[in-house]
Protein backbone atom coordinates (compact mmCIF):
# COMPACT_ATOMS: atom_id res chain seq x y z
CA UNK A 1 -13.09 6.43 3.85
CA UNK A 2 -13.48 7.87 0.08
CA UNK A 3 -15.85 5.53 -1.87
CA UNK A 4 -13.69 5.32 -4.72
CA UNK A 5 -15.26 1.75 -6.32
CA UNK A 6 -17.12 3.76 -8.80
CA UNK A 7 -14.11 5.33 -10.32
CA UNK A 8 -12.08 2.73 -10.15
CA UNK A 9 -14.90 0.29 -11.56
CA UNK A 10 -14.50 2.76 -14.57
CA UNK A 11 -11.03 2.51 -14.62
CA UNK A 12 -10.56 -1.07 -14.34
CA UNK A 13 -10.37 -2.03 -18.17
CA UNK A 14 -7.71 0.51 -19.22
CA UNK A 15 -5.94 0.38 -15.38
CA UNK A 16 -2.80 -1.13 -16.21
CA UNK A 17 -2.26 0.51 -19.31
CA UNK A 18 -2.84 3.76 -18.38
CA UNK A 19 -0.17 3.00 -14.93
CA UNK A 20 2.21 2.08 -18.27
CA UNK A 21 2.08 5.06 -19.54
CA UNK A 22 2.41 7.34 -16.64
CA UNK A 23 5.05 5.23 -15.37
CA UNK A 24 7.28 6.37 -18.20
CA UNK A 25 6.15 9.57 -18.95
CA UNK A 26 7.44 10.21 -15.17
CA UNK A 27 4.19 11.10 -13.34
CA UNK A 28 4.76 12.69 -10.27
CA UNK A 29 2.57 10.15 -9.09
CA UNK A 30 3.38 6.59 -10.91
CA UNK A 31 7.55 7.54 -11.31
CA UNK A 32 9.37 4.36 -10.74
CA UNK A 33 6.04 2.32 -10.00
CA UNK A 34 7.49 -0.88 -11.08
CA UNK A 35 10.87 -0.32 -9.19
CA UNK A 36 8.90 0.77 -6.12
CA UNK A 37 6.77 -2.86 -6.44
CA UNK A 38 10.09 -4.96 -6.96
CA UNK A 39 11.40 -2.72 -3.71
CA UNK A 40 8.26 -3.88 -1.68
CA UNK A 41 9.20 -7.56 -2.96
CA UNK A 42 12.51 -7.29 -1.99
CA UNK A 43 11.60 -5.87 1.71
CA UNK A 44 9.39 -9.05 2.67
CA UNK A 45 12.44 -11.64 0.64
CA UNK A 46 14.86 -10.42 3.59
CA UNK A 47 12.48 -10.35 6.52
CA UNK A 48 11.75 -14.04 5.46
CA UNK A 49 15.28 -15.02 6.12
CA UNK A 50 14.85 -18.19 8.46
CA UNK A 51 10.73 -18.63 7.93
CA UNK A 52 10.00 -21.98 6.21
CA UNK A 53 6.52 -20.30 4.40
CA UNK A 54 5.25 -17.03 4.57
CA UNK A 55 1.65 -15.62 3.51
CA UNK A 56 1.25 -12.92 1.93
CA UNK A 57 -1.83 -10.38 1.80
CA UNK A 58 -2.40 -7.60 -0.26
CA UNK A 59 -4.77 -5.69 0.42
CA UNK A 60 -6.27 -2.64 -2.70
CA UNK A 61 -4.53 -5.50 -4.73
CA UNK A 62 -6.49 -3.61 -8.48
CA UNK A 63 -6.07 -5.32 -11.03
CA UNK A 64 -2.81 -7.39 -9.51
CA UNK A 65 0.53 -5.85 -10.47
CA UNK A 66 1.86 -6.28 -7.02
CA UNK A 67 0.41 -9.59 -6.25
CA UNK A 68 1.73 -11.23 -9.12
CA UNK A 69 5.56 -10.11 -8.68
CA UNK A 70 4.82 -11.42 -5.13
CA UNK A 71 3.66 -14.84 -6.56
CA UNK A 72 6.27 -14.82 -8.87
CA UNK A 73 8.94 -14.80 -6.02
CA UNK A 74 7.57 -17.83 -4.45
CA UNK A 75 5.35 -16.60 -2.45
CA UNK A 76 1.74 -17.29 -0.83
CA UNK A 77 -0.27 -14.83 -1.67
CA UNK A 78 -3.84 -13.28 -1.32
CA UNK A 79 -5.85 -9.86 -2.74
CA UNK A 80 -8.42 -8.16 -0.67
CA UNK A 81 -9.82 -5.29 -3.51
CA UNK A 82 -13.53 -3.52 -2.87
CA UNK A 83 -13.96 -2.77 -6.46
CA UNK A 84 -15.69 -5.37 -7.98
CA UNK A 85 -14.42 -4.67 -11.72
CA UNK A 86 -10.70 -4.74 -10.31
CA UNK A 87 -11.45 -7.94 -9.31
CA UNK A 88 -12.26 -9.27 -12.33
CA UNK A 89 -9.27 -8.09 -13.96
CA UNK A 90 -7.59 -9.62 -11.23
CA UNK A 91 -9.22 -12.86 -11.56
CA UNK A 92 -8.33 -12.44 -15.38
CA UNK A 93 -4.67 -12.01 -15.36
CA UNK A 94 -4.17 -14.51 -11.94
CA UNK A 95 -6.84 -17.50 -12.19
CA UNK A 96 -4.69 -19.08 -9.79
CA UNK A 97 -4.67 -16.78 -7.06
CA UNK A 98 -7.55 -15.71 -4.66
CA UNK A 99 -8.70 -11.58 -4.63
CA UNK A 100 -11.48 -11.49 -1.72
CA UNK A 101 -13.88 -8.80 -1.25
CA UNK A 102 -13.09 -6.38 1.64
CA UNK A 103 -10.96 -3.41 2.30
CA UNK A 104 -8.68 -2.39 5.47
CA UNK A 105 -11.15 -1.71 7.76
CA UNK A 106 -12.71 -5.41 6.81
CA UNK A 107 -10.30 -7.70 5.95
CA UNK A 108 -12.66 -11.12 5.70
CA UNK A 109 -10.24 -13.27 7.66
CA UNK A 110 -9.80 -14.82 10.87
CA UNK A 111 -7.40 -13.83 13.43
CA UNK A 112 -4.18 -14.90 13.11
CA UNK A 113 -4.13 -15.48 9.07
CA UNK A 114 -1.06 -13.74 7.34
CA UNK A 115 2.55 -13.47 7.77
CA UNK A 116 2.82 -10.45 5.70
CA UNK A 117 0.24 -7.44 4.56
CA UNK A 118 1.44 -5.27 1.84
CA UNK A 119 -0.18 -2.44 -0.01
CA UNK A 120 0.69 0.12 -2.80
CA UNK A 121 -1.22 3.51 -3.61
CA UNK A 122 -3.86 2.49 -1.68
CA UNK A 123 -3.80 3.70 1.86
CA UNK A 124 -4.05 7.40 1.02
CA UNK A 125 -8.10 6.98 0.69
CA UNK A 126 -8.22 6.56 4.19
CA UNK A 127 -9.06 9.21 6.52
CA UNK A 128 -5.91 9.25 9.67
CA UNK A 129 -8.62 7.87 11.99
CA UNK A 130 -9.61 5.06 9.66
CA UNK A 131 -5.80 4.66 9.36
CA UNK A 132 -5.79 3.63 12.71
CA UNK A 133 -8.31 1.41 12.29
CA UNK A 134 -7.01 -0.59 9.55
CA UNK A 135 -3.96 -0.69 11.65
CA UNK A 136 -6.12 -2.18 14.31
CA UNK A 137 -7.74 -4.54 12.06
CA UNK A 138 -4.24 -5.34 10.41
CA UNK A 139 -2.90 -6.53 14.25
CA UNK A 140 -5.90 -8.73 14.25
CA UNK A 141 -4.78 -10.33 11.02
CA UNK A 142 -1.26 -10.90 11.36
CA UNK A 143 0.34 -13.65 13.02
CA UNK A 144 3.20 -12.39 15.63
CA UNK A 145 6.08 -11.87 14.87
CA UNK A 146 4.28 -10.48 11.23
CA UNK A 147 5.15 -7.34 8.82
CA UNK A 148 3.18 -5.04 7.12
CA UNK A 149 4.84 -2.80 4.20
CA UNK A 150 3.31 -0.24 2.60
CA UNK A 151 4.10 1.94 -0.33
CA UNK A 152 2.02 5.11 -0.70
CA UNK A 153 1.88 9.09 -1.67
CA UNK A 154 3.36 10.52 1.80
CA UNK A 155 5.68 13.04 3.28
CA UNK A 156 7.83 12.79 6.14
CA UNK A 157 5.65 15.53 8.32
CA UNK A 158 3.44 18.30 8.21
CA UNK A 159 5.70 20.76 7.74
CA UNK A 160 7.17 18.83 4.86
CA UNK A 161 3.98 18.59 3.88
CA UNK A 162 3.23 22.32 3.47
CA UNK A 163 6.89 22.85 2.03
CA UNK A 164 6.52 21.15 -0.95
CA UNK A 165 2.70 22.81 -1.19
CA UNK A 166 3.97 26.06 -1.23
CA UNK A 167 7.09 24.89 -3.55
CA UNK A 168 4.16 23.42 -5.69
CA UNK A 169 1.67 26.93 -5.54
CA UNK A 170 5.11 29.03 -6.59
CA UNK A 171 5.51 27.06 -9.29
CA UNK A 172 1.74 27.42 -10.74
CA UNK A 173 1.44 23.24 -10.03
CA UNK A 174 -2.03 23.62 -8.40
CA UNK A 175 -3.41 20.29 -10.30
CA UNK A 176 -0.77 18.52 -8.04
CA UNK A 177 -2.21 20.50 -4.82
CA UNK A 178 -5.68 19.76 -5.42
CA UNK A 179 -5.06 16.20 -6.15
CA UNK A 180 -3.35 16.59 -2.52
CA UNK A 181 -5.86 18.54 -0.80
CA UNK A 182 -8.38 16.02 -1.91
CA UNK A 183 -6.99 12.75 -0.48
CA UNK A 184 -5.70 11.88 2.85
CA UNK A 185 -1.71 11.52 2.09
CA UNK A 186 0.10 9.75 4.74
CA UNK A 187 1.99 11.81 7.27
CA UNK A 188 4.97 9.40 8.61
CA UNK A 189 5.44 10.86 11.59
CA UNK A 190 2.33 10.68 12.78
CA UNK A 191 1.66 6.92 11.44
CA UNK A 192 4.94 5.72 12.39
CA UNK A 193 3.87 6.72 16.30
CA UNK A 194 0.50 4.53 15.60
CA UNK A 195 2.47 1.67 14.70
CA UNK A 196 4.66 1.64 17.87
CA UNK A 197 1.63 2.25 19.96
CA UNK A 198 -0.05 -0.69 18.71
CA UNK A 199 3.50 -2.71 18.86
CA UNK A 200 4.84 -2.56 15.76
CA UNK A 201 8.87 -1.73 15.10
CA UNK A 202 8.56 0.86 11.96
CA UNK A 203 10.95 2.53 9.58
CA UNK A 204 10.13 4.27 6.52
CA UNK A 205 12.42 4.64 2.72
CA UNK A 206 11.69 7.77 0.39
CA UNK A 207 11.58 6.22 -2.88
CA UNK A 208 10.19 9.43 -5.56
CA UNK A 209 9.64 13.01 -4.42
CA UNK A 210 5.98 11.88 -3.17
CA UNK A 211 6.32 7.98 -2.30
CA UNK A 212 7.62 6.37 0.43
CA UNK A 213 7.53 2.83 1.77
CA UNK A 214 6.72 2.16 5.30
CA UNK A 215 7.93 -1.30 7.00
CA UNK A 216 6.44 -2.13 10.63
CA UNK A 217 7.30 -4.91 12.00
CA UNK A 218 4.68 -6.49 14.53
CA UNK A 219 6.02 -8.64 17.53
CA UNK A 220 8.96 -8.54 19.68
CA UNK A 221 11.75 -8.88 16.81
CA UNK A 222 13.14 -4.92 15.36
CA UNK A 223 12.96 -4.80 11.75
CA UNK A 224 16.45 -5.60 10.27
């Protein structure tokens, strides 16, 4: 896994307003970031059809953004962040809420904890391996039947992968590529088989040219 807390330690006091900014200058990255969060909201509202409570976890919660429009829709809600200055942010902008220490490969919880585990532009620092490992660690977690829906820089396969890389290289976009080549973007089809191995139900929704959201449901109930 990428030991990003440094940066993003730097990062944490100008976080959210630098997200603003890309947001609506259309970064290929942050395009539509605050419909994409509200579309992540929206996903756990109609799997909770019929549940009396359900508990949320969020898990590279920053500084909050997703957590709090969570919260805001009535929900129970927790952050799990490794960088020490998001959390403070966090704390500052939610005193009510809880943002715990950890990351996906330890989440400090007991077995059994959350309904729901949600994360946005987060997942990509993890190698595939360690992927499957936080998958592991995110069974352990969730109650059964649970969901876990992630939004995150992906593409659908490798060979959409290297498409839009050489769509990128003719175009003279190699900032793009080495921002790319230098994370660990999510291939679907490869994740989605991960989730069904471990038991999980999964579908996936393209939301920008580079984000998608994943849903996998865990336990014996399909994802509606």
């Amino acid at each position: 896994m990428i030991d990003n807390n440094r940066i993003f330690d730097r990062w944490a006091a100008h976080y959210d307003s630098d997200i603003s900014r890309a947001e609506q200058s259309g970064d290929w990255i942050y395009k539509d970031y605050t419909k994409i969060l509200k579309e992540i909201v929206a996903v756990i509202e109609s799997w909770k059809s019929g549940k009396s409570q359900v508990k949320v976890l969020d898990i590279g919660a920053g500084t909050g953004n997703l957590t709090s429009m969570i919260y805001d829709a009535g929900f129970k809600i927790a952050g799990i962040e490794p960088s020490g200055k998001m959390r403070e942010k966090f704390e500052e902008k939610l005193p009510a809420l809880k943002i715990l220490r950890g990351d996906f490969i330890n989440i400090p919880l007991q077995d059994d904890n959350a309904d729901v585990i949600v994360s946005s532009y987060a997942w990509h620092h993890l190698t595939d391996d360690e992927k499957k490992e936080s998958i592991n660690e995110m069974v352990r977690v969730l109650k059964d039947p649970g969901l876990v829906v992630i939004a995150d820089l992906m593409f659908a396969d490798r060979e959409k992968r290297e498409t839009k890389i050489n769509q990128l290289r003719q175009r003279g976009e190699t900032s793009i590529i080495e921002d790319i080549e230098s994370e660990y973007y999510v291939d679907i089809s490869r994740i989605s088989k991960c989730f069904n191995d471990q038991g999980f139900h999964c579908d996936s929704k393209q939301m920008t040219d580079y984000v998608w959201i994943v849903r996998a449901q865990y336990g014996n109930i399909a994802c509606q």
